[in-house]
PDB file of N, CA and C in Angstrom:
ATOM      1  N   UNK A   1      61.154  21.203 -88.551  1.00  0.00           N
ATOM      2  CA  UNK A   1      62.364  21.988 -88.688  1.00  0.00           C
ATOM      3  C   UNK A   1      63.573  21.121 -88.357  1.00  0.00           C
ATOM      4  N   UNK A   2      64.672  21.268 -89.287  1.00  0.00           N
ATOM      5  CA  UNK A   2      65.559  20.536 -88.517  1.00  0.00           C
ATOM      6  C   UNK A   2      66.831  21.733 -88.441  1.00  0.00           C
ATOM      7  N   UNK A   3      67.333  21.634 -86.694  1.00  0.00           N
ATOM      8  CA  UNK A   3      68.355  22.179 -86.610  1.00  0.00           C
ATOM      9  C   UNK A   3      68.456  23.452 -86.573  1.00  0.00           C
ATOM     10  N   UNK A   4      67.070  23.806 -86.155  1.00  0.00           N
ATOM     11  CA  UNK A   4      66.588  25.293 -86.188  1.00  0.00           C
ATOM     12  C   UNK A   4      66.132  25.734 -84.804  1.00  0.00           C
ATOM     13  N   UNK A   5      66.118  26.884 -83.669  1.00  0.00           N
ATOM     14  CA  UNK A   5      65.294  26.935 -82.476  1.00  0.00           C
ATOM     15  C   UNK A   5      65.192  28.544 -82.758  1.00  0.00           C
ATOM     16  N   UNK A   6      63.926  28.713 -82.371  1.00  0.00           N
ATOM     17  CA  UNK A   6      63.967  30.067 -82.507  1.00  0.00           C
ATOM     18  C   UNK A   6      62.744  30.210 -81.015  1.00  0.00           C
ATOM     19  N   UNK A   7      63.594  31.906 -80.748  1.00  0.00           N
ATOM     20  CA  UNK A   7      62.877  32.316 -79.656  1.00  0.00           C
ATOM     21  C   UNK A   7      62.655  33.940 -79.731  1.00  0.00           C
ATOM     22  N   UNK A   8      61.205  34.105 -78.866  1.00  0.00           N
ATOM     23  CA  UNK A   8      61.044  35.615 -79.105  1.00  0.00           C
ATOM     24  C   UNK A   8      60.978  36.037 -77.670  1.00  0.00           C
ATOM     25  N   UNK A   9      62.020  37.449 -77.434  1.00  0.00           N
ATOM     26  CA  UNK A   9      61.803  38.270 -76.585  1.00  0.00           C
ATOM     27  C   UNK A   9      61.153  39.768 -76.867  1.00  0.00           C
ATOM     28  N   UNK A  10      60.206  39.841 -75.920  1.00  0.00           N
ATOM     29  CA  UNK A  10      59.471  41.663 -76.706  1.00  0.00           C
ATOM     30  C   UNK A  10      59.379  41.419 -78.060  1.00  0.00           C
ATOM     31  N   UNK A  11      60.166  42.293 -79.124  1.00  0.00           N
ATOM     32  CA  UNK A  11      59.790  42.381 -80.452  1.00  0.00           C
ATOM     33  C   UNK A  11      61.236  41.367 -81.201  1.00  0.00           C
ATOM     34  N   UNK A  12      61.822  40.732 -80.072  1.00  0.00           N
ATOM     35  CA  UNK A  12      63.097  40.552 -80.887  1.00  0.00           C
ATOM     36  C   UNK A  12      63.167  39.065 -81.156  1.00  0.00           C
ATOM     37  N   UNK A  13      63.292  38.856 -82.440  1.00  0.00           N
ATOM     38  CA  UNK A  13      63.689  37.302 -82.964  1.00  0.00           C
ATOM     39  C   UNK A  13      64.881  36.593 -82.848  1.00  0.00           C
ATOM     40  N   UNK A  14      65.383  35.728 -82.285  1.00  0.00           N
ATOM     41  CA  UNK A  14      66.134  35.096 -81.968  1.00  0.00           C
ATOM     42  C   UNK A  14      66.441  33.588 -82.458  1.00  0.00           C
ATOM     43  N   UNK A  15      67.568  33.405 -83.933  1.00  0.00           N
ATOM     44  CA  UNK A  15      67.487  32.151 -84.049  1.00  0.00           C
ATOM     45  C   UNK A  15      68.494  31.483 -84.089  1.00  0.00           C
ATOM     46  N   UNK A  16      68.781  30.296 -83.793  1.00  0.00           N
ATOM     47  CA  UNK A  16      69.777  29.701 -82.944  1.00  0.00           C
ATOM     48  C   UNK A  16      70.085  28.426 -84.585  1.00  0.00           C
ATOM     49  N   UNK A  17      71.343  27.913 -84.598  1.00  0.00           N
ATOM     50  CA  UNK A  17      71.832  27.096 -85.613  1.00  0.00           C
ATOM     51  C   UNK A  17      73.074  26.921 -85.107  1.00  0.00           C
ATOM     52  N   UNK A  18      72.901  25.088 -84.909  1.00  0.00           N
ATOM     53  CA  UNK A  18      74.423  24.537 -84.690  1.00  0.00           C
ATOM     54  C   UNK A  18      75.101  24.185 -85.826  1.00  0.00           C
ATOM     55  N   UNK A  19      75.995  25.047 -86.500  1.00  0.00           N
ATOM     56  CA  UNK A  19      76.841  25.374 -87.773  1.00  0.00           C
ATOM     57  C   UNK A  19      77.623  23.490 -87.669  1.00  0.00           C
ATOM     58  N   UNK A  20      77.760  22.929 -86.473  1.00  0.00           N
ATOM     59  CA  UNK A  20      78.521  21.922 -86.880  1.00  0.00           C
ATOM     60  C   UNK A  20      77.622  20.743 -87.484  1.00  0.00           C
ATOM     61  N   UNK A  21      76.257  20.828 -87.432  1.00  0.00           N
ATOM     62  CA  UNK A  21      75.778  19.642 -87.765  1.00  0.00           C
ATOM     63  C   UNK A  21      76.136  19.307 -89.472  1.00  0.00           C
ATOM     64  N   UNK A  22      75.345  18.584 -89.787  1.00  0.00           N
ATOM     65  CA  UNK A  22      74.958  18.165 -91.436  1.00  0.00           C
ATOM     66  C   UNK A  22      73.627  17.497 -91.661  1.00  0.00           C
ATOM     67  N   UNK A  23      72.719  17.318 -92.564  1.00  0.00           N
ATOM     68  CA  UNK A  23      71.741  16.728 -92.560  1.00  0.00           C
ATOM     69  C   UNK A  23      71.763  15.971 -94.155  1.00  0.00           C
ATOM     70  N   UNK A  24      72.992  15.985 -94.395  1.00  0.00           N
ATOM     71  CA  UNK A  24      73.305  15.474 -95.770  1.00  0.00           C
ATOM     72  C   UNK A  24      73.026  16.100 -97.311  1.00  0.00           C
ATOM     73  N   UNK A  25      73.270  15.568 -98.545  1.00  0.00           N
ATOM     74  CA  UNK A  25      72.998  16.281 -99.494  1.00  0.00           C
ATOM     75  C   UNK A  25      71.289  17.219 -99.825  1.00  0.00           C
ATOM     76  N   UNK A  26      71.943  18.120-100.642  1.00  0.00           N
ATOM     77  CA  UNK A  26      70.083  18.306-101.165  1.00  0.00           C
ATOM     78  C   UNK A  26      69.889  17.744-102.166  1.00  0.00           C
ATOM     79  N   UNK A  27      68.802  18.136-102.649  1.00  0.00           N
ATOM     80  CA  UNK A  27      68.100  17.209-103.544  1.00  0.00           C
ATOM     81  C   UNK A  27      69.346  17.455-104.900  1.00  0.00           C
ATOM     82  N   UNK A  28      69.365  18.545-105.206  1.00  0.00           N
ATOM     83  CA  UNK A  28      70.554  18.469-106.519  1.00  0.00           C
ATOM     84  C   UNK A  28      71.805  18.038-106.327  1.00  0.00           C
ATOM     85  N   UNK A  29      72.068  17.773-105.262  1.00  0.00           N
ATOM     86  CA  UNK A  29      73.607  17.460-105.083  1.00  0.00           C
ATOM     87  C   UNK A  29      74.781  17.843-104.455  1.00  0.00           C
ATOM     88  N   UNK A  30      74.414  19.420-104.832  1.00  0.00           N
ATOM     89  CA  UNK A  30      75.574  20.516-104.823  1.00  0.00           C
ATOM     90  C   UNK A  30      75.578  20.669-103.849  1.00  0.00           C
ATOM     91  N   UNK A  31      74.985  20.781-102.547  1.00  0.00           N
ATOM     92  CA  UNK A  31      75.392  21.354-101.361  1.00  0.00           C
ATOM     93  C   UNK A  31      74.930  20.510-100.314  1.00  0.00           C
ATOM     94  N   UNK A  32      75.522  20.570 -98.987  1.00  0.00           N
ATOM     95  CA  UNK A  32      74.883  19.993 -97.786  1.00  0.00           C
ATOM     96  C   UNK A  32      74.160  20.863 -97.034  1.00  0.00           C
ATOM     97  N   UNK A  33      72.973  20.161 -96.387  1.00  0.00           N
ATOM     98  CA  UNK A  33      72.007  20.601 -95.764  1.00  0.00           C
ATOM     99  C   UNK A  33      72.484  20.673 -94.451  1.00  0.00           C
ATOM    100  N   UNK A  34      72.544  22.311 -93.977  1.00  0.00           N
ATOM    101  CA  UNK A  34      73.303  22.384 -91.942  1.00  0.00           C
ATOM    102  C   UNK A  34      71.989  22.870 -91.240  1.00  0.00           C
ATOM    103  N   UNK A  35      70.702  23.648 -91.634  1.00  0.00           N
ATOM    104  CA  UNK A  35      69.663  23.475 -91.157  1.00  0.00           C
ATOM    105  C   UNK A  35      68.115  24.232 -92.341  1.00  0.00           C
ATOM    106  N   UNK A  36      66.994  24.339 -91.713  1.00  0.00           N
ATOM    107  CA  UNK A  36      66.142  24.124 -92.441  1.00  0.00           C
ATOM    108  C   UNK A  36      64.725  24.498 -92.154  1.00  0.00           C
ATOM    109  N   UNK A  37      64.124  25.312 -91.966  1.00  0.00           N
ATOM    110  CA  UNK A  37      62.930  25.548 -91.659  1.00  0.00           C
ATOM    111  C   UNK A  37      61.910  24.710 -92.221  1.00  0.00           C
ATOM    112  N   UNK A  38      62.204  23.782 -93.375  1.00  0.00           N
ATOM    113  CA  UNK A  38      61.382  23.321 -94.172  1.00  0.00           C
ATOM    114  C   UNK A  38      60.379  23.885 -94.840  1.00  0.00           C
ATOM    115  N   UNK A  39      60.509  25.023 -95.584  1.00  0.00           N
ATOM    116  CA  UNK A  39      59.145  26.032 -95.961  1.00  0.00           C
ATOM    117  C   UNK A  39      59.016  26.916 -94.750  1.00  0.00           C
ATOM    118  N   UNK A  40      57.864  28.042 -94.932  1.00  0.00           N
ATOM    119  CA  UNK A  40      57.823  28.695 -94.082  1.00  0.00           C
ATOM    120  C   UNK A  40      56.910  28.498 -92.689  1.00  0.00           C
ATOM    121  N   UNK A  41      57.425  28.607 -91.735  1.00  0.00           N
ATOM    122  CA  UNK A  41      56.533  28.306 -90.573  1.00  0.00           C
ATOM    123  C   UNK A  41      56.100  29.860 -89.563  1.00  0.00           C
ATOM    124  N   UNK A  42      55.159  29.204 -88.983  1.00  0.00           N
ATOM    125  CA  UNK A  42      55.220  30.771 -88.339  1.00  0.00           C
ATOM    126  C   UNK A  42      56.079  31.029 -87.454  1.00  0.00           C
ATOM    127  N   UNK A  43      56.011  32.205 -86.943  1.00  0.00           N
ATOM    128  CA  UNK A  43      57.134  32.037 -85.278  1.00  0.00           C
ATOM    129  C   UNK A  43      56.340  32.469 -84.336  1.00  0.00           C
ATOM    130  N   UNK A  44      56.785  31.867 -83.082  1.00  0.00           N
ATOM    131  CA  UNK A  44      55.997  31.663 -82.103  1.00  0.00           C
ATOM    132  C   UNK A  44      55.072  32.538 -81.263  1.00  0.00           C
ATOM    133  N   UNK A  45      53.980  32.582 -81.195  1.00  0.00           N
ATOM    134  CA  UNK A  45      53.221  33.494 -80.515  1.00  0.00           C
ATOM    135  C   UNK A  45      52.881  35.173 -81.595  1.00  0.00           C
ATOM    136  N   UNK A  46      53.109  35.035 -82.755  1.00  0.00           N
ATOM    137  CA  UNK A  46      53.213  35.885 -83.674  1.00  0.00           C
ATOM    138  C   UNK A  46      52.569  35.764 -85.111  1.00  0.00           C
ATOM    139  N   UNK A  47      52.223  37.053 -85.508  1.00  0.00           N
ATOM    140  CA  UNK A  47      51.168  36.206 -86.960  1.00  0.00           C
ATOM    141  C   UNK A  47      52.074  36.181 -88.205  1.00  0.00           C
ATOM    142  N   UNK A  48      53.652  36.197 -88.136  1.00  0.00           N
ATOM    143  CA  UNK A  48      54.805  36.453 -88.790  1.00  0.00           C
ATOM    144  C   UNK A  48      55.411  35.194 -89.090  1.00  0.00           C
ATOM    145  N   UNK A  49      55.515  34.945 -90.358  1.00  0.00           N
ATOM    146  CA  UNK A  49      56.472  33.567 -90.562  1.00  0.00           C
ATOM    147  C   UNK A  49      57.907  33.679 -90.996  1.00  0.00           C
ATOM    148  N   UNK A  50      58.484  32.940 -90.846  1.00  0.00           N
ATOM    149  CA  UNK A  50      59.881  32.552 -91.387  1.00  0.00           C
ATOM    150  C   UNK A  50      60.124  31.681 -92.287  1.00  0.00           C
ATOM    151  N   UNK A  51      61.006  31.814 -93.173  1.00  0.00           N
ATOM    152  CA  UNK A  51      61.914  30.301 -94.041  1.00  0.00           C
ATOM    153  C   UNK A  51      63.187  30.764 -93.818  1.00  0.00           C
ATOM    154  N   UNK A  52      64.195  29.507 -93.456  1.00  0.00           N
ATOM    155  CA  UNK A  52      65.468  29.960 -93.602  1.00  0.00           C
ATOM    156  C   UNK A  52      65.963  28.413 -94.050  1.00  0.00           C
ATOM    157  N   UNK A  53      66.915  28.662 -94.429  1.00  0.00           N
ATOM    158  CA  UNK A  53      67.976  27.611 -95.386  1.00  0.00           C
ATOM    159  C   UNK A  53      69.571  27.698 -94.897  1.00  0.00           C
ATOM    160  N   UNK A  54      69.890  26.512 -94.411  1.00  0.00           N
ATOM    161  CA  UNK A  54      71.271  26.980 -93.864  1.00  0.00           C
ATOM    162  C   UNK A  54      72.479  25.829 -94.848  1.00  0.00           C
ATOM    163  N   UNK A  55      72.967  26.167 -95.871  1.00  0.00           N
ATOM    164  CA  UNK A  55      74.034  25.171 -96.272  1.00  0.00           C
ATOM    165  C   UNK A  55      75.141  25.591 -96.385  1.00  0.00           C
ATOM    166  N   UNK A  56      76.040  24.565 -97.003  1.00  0.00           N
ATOM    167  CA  UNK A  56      77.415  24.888 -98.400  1.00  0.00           C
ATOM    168  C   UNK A  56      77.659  24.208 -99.062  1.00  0.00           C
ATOM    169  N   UNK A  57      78.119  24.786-100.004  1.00  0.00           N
ATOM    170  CA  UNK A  57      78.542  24.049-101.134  1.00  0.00           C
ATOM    171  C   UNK A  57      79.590  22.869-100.460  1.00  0.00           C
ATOM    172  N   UNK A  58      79.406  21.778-101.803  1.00  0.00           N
ATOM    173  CA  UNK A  58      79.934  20.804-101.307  1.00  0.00           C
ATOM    174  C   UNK A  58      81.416  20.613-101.581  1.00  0.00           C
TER     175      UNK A  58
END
């Protein structure tokens, strides 16, 4: 994951993203990469996965 933390309390998901980073272009061009689950992963202690995608246009 880059730039991603996620945490669970009781039933509640919690995910954290520092909006200032960059991780540079994506593959097409158009936008920069600010974070990334990379595909879906599970979340922690849970049989539930996530994907998330964080950019903007460039």
């Amino acid at each position: 994951m880059k730039n991603v933390e996620m945490t669970v309390e009781g039933t509640i998901l919690t995910i954290k993203v520092d909006l200032s980073k960059e991780f540079g272009p994506s593959a097409s061009g158009k936008t920069i990469i600010i974070a990334s689950t990379e595909g879906n992963v599970p979340i922690p202690n849970r049989p539930e996965k996530v994907g998330l995608n964080v950019y903007r246009k460039k």
